[in-house]
PDB file of N, CA and C in Angstrom:
ATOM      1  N   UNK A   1     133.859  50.141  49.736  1.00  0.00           N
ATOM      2  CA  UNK A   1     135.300  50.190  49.756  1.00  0.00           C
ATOM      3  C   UNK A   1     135.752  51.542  50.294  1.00  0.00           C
ATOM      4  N   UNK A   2     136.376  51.433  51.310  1.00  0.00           N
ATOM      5  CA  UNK A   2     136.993  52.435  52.280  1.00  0.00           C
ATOM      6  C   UNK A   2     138.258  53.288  50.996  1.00  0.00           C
ATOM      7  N   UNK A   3     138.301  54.609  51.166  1.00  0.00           N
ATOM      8  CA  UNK A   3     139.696  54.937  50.571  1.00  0.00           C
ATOM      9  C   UNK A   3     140.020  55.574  51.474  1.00  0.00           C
ATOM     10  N   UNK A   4     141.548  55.924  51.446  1.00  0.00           N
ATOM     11  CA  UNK A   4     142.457  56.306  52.344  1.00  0.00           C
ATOM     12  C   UNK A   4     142.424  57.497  51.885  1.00  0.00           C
ATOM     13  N   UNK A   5     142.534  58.377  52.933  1.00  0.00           N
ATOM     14  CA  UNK A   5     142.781  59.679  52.679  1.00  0.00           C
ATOM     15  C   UNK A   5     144.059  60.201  53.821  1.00  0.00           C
ATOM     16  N   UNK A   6     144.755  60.882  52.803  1.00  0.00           N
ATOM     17  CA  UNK A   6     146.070  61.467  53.596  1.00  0.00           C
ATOM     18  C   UNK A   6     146.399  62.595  53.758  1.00  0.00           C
ATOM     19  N   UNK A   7     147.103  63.675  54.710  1.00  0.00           N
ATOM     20  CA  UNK A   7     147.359  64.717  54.738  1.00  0.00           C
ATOM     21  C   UNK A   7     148.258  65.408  53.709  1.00  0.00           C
ATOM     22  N   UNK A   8     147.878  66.122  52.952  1.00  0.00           N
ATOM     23  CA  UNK A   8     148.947  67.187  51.784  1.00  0.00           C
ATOM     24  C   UNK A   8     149.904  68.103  52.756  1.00  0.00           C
ATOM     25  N   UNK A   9     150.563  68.266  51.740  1.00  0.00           N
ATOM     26  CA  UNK A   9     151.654  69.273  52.050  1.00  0.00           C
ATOM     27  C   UNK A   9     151.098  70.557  52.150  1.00  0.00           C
ATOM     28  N   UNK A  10     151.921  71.504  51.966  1.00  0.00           N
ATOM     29  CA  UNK A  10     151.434  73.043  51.823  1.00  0.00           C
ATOM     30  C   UNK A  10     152.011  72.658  50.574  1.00  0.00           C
ATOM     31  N   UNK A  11     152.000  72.012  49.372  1.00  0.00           N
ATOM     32  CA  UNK A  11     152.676  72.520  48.661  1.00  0.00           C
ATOM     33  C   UNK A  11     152.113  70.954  47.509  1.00  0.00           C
ATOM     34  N   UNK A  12     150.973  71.238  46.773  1.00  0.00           N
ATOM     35  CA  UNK A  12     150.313  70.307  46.023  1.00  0.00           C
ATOM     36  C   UNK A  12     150.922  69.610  44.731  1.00  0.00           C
ATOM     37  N   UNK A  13     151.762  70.234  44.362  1.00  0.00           N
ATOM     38  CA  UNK A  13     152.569  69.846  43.157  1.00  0.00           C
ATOM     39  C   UNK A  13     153.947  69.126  44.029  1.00  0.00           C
ATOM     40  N   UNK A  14     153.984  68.985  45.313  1.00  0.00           N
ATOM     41  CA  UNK A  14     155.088  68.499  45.718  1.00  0.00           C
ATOM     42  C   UNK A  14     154.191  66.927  45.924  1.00  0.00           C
ATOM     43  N   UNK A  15     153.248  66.572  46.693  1.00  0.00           N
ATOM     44  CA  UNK A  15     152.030  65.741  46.805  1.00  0.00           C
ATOM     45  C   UNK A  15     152.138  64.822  45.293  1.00  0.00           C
ATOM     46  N   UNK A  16     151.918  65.349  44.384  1.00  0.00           N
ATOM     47  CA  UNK A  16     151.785  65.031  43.441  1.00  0.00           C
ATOM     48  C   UNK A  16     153.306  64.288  42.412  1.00  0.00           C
ATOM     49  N   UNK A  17     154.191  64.546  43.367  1.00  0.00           N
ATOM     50  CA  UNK A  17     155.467  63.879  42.685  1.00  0.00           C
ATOM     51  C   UNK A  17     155.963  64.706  41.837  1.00  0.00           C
ATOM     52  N   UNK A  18     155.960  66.032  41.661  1.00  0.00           N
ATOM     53  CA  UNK A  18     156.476  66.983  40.604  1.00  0.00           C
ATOM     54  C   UNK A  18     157.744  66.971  41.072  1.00  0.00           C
ATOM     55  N   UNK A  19     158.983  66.982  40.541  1.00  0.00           N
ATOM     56  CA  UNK A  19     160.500  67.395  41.042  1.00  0.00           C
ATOM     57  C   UNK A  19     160.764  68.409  41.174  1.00  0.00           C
ATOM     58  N   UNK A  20     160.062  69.730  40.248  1.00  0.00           N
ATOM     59  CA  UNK A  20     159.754  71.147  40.432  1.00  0.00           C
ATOM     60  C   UNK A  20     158.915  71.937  40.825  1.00  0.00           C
ATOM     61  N   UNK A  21     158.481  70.953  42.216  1.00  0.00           N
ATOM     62  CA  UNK A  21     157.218  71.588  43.203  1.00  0.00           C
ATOM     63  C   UNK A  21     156.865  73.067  43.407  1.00  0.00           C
ATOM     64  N   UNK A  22     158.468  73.340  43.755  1.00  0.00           N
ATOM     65  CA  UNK A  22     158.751  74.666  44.445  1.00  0.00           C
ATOM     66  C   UNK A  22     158.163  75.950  43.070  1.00  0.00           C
ATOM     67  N   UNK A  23     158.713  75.350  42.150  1.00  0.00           N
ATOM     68  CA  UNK A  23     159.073  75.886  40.925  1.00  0.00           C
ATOM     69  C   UNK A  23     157.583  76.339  40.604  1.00  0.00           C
ATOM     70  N   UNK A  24     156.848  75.360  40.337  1.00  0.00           N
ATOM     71  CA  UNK A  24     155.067  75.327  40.162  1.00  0.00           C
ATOM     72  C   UNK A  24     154.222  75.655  40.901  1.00  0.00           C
ATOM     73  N   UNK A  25     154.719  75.513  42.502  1.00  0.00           N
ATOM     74  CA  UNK A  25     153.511  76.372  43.205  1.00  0.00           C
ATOM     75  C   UNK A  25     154.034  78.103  42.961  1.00  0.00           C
ATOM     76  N   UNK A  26     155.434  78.426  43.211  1.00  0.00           N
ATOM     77  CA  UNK A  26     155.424  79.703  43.109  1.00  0.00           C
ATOM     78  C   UNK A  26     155.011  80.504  41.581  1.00  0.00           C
ATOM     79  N   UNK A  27     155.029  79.828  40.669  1.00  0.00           N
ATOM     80  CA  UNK A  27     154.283  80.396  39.229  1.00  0.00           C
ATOM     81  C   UNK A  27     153.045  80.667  39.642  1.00  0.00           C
ATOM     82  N   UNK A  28     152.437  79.770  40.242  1.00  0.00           N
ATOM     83  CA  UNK A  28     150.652  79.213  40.770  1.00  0.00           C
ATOM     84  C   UNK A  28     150.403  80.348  41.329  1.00  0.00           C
ATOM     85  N   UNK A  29     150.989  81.127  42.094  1.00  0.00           N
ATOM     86  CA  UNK A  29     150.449  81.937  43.124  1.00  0.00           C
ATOM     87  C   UNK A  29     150.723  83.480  42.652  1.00  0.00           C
ATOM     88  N   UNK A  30     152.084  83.381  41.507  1.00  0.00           N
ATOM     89  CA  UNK A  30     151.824  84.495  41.020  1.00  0.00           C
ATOM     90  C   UNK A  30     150.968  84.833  39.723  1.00  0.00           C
ATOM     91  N   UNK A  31     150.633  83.576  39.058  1.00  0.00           N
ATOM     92  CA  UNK A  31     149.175  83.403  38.495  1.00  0.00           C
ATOM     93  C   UNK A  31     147.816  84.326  39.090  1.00  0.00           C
ATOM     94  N   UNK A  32     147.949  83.442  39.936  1.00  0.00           N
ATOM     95  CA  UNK A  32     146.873  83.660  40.633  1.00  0.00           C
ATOM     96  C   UNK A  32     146.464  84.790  40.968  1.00  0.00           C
ATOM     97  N   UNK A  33     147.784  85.861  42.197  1.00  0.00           N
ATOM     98  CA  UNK A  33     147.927  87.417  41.530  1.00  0.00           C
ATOM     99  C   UNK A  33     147.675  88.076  40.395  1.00  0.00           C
ATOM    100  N   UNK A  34     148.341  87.627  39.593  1.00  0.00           N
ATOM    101  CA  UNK A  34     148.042  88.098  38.119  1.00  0.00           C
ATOM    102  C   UNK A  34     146.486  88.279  37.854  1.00  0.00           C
ATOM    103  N   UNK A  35     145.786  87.411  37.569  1.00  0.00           N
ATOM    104  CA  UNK A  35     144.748  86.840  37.123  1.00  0.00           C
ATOM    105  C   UNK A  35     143.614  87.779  38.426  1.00  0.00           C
ATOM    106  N   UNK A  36     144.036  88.246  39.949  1.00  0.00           N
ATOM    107  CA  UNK A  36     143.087  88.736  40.261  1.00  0.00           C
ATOM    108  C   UNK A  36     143.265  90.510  40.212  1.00  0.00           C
ATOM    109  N   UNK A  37     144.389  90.494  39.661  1.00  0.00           N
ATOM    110  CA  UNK A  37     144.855  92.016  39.416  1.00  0.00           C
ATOM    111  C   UNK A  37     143.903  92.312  37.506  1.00  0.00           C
ATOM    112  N   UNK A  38     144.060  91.309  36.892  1.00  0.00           N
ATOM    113  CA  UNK A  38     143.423  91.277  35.774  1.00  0.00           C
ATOM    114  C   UNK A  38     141.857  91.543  35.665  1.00  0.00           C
ATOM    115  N   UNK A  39     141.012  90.918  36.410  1.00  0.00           N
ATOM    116  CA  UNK A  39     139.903  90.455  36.573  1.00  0.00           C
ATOM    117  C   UNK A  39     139.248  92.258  37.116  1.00  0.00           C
ATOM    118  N   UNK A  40     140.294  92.651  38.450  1.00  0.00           N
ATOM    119  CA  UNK A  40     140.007  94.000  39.389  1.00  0.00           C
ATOM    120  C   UNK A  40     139.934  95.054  38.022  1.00  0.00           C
ATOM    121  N   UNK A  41     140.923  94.907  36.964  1.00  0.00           N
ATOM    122  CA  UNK A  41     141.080  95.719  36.211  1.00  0.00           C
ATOM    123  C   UNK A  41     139.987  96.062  35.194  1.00  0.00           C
ATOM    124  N   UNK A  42     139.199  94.493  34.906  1.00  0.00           N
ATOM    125  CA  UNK A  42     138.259  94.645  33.653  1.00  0.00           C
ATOM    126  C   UNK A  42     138.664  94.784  32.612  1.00  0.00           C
ATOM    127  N   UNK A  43     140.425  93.985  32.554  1.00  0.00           N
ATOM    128  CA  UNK A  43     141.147  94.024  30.988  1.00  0.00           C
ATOM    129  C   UNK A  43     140.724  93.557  30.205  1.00  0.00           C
ATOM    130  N   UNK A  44     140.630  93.656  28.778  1.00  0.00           N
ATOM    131  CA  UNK A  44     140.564  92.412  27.617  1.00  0.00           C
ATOM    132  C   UNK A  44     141.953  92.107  27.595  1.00  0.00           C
ATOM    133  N   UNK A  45     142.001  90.624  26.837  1.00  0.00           N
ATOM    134  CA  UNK A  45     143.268  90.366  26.230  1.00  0.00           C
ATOM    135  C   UNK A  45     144.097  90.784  25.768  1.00  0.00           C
ATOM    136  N   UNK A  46     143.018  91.578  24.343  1.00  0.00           N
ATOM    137  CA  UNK A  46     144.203  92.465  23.801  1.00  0.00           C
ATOM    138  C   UNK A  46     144.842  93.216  24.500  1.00  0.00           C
ATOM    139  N   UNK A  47     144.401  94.364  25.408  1.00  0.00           N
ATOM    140  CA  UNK A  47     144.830  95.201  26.652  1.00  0.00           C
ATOM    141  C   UNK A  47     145.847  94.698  27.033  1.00  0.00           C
ATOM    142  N   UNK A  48     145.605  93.322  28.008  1.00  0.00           N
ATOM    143  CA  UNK A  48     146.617  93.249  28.968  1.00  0.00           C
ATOM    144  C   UNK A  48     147.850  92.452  27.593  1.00  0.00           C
ATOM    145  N   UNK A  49     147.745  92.204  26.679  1.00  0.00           N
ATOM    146  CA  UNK A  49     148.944  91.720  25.780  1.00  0.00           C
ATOM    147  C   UNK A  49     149.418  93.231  25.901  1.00  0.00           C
ATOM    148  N   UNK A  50     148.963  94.303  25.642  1.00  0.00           N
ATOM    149  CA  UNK A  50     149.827  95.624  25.195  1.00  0.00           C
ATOM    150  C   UNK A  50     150.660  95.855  26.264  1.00  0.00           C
ATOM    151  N   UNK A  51     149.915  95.670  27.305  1.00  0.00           N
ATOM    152  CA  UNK A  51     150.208  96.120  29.249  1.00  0.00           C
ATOM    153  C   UNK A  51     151.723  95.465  29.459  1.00  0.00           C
ATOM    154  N   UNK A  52     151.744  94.111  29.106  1.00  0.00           N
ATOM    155  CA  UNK A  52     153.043  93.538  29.246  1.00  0.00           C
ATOM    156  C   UNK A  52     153.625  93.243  28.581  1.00  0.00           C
ATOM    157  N   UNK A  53     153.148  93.383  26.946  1.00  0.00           N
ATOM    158  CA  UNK A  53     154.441  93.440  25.730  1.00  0.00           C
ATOM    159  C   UNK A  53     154.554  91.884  25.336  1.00  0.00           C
ATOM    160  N   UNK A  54     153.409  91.436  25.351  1.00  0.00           N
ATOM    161  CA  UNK A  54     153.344  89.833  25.023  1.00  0.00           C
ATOM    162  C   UNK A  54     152.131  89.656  24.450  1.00  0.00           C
ATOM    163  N   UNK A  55     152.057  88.458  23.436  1.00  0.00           N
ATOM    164  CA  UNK A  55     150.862  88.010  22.575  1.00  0.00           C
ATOM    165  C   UNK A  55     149.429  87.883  23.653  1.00  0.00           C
ATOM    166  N   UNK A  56     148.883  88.095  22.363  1.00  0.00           N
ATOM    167  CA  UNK A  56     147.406  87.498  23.356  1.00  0.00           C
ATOM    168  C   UNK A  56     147.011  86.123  23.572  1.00  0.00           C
ATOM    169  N   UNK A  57     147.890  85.067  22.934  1.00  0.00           N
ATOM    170  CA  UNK A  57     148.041  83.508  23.106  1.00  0.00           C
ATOM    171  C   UNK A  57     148.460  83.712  24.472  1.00  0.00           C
ATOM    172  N   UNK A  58     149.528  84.414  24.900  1.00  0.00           N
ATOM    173  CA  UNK A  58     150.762  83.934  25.894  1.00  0.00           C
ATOM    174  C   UNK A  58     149.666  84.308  27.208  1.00  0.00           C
ATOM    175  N   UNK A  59     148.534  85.688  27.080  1.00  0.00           N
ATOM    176  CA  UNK A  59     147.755  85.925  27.919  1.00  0.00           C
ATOM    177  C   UNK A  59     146.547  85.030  28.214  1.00  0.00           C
ATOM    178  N   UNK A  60     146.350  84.365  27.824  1.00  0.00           N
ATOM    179  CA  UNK A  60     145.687  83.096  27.295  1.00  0.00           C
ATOM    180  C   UNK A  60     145.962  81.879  28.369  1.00  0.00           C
ATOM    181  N   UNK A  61     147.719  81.914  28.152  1.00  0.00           N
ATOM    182  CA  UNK A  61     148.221  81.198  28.527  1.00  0.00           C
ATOM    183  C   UNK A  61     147.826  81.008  30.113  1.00  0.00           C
ATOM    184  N   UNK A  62     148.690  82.492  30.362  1.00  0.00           N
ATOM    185  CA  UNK A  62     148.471  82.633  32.007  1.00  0.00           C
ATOM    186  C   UNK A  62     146.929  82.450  32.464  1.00  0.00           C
ATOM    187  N   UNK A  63     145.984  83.268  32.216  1.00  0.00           N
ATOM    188  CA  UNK A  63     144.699  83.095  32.613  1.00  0.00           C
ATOM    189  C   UNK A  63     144.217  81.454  32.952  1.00  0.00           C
ATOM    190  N   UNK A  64     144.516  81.160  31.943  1.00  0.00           N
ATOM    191  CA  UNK A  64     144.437  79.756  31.984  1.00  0.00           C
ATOM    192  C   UNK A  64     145.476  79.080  32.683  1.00  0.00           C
ATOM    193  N   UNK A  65     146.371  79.575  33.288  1.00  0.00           N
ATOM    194  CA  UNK A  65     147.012  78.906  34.440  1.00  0.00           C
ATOM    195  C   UNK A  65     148.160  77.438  33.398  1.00  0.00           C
ATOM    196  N   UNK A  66     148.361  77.731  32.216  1.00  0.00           N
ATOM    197  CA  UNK A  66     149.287  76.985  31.282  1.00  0.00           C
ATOM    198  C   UNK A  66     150.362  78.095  31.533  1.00  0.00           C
ATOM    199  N   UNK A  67     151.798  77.450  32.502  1.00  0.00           N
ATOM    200  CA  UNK A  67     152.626  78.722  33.010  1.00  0.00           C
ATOM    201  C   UNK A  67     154.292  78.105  32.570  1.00  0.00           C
ATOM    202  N   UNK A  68     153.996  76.576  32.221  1.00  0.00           N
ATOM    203  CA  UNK A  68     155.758  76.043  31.414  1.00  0.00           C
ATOM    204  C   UNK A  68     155.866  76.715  30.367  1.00  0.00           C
ATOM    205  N   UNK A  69     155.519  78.063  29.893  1.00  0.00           N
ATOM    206  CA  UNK A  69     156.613  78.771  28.828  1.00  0.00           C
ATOM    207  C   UNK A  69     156.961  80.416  29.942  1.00  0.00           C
ATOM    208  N   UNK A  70     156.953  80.326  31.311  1.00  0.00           N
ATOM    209  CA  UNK A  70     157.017  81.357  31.324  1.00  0.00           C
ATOM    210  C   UNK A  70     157.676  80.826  33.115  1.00  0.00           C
ATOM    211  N   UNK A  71     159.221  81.784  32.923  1.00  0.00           N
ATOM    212  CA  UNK A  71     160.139  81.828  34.103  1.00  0.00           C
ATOM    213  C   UNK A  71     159.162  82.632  35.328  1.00  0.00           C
ATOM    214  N   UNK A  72     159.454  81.957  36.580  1.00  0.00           N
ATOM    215  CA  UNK A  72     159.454  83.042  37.554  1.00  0.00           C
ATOM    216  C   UNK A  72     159.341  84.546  37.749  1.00  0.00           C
ATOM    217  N   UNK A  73     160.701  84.676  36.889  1.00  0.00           N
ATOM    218  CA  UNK A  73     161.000  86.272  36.901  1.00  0.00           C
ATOM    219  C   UNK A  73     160.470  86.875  36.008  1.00  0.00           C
ATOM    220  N   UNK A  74     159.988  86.126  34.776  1.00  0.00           N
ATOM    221  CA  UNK A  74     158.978  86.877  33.797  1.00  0.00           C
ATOM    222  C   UNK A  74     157.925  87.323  34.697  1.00  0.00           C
ATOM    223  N   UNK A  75     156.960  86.383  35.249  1.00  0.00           N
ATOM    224  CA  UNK A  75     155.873  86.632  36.001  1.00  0.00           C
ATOM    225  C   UNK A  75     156.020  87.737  36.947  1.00  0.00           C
ATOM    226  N   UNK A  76     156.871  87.522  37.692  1.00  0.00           N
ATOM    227  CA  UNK A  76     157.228  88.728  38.349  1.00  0.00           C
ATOM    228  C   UNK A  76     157.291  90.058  37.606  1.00  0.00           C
ATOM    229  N   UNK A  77     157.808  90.181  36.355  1.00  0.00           N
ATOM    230  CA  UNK A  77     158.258  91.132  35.937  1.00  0.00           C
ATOM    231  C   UNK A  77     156.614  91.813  35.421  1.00  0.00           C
ATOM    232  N   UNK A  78     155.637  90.423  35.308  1.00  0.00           N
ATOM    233  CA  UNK A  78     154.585  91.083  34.499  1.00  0.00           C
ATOM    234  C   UNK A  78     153.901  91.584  35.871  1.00  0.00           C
ATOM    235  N   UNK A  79     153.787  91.065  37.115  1.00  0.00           N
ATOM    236  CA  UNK A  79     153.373  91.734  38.390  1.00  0.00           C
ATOM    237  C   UNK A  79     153.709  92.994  38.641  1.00  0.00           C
ATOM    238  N   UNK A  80     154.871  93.430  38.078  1.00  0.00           N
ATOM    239  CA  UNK A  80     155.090  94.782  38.538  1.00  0.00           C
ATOM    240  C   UNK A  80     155.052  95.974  37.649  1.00  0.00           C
ATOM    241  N   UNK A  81     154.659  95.234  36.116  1.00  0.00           N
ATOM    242  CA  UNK A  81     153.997  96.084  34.711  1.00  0.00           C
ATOM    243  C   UNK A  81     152.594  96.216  35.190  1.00  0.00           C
ATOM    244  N   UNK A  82     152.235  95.530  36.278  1.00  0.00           N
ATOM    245  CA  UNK A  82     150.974  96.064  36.888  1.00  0.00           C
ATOM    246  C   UNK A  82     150.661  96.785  38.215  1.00  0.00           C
ATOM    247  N   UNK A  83     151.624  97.425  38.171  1.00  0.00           N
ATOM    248  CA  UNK A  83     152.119  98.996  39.182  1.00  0.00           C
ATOM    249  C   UNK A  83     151.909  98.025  40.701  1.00  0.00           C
ATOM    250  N   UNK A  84     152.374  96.960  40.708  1.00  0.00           N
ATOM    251  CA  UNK A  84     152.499  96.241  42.100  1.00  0.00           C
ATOM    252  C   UNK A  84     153.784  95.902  42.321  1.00  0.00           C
ATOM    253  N   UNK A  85     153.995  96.123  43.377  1.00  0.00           N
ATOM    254  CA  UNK A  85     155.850  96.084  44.412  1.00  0.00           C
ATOM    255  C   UNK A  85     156.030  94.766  44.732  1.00  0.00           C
ATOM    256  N   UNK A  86     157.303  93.773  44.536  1.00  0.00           N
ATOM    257  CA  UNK A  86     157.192  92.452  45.025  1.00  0.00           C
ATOM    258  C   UNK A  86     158.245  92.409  45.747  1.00  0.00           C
ATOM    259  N   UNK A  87     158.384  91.867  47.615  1.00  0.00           N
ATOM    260  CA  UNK A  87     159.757  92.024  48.206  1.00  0.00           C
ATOM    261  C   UNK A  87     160.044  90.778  48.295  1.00  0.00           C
ATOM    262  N   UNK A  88     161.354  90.434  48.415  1.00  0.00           N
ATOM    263  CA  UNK A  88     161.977  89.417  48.705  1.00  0.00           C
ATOM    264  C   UNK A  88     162.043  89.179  49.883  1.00  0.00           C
ATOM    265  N   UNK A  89     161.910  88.177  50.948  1.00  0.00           N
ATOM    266  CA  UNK A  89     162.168  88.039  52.056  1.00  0.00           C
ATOM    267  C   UNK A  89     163.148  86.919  52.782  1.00  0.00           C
ATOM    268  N   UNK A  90     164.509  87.075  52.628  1.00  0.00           N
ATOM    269  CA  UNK A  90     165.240  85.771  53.295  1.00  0.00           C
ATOM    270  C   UNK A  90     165.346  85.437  54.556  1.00  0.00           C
ATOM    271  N   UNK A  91     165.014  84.527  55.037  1.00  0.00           N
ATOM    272  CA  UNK A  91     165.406  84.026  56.589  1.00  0.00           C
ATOM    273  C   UNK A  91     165.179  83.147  57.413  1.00  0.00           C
ATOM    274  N   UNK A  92     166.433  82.681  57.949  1.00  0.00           N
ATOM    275  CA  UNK A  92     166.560  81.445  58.491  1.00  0.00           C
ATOM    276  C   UNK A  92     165.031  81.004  58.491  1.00  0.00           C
ATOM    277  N   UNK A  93     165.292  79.388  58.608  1.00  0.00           N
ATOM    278  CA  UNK A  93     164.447  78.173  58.513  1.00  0.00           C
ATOM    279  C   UNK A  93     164.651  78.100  59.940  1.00  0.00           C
ATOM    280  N   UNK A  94     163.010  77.847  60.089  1.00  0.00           N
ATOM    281  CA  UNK A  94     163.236  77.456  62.140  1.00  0.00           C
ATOM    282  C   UNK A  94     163.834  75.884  62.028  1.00  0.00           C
ATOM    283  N   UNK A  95     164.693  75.701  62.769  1.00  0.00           N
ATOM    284  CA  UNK A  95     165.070  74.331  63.176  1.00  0.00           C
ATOM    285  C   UNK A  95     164.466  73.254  62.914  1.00  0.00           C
ATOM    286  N   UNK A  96     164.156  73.038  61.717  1.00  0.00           N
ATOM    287  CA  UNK A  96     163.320  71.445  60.884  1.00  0.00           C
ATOM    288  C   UNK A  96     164.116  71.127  59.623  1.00  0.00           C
ATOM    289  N   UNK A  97     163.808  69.578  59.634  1.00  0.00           N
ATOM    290  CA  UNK A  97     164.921  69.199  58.846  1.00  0.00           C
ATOM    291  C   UNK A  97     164.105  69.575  57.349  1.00  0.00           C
ATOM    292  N   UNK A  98     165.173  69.399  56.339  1.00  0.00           N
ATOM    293  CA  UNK A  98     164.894  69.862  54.972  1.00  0.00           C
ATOM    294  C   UNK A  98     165.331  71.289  54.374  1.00  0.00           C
ATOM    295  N   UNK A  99     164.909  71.412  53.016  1.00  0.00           N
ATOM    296  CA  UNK A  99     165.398  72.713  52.721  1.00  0.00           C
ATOM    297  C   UNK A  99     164.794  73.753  53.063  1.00  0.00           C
ATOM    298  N   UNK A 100     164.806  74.561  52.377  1.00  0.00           N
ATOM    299  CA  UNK A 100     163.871  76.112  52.809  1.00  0.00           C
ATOM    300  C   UNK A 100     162.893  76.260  51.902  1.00  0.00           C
ATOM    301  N   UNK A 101     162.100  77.292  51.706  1.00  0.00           N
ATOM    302  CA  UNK A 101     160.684  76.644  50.940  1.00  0.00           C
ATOM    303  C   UNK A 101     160.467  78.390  50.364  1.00  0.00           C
ATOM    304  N   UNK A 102     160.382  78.250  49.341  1.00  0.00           N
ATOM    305  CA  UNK A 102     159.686  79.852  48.844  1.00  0.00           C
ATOM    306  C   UNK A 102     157.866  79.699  48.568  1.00  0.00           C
ATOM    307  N   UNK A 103     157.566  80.751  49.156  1.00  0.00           N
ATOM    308  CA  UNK A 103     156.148  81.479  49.567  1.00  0.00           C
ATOM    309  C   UNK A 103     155.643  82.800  48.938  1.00  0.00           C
ATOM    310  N   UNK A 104     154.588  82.694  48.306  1.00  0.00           N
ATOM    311  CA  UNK A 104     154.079  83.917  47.994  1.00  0.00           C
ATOM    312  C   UNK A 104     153.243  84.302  48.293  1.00  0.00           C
ATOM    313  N   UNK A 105     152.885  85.924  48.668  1.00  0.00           N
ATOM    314  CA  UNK A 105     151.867  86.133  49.417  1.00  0.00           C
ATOM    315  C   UNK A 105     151.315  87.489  48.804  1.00  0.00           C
ATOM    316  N   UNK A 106     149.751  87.263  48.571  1.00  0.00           N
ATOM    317  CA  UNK A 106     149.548  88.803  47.791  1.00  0.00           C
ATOM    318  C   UNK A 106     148.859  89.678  48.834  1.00  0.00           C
ATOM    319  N   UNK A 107     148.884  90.576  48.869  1.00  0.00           N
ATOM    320  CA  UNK A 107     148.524  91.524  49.524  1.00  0.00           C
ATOM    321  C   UNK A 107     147.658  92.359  48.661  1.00  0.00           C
ATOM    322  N   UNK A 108     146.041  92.558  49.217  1.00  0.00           N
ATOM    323  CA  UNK A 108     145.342  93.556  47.982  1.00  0.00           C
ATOM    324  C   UNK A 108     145.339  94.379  48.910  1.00  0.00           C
ATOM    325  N   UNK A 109     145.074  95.509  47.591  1.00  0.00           N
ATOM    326  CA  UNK A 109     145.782  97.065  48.632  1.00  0.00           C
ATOM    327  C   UNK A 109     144.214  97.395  48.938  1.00  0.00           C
ATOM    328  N   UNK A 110     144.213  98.506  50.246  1.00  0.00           N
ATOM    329  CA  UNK A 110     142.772  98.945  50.663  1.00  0.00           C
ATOM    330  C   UNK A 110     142.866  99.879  49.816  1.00  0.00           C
ATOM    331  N   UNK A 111     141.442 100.536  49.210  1.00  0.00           N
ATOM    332  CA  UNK A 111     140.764 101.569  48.655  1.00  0.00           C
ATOM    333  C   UNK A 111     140.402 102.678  49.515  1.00  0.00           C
TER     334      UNK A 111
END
């Protein structure tokens, strides 16, 4: 039995029928930041709970990529309790139909 295989989006939680695609990949990616800024560091839990002023469940949380108790801008906010700069970038959508799409992109710094 043949299965069909189809092309994804850039954007897997949209694939998947989530209504808050946008919402879930951009947590995902600042996860993901998180988690390799964590790892570079050689934190424990307890540590990084002190680092950002949150339980060691909630650090738990993130590592583990469980991110529905925690806004955007929290994450962000814990990205930059880890001495990292985050810019905003607005601008026009090239000429395709639909909305506009937010992107995150980490940048590891050279040594």
């Amino acid at each position: 039995m043949k299965q069909k295989i189809s092309k994804g989006s850039s954007n897997v939680f949209a694939d998947l029928g989530f209504p808050d695609a946008p919402e879930r990949q951009t947590k995902t990616r600042l996860a993901i930041a998180l988690n390799e800024l964590i790892t570079e560091r050689s934190l424990k839990q307890n540590a990084i709970a002190t680092l950002l002023d949150i339980s060691q469940p909630k650090v738990s949380a993130i590592l583990n990529y469980r991110l529905d108790g925690f806004s955007v801008e929290k994450l962000m906010e814990f990205v930059t309790a880890l001495n990292q700069d985050i810019e905003i970038l607005i601008r026009p959508r090239p000429l395709r139909s639909g909305n506009g799409s937010i992107v995150v992109h980490s940048i590891k710094a050279v040594a």
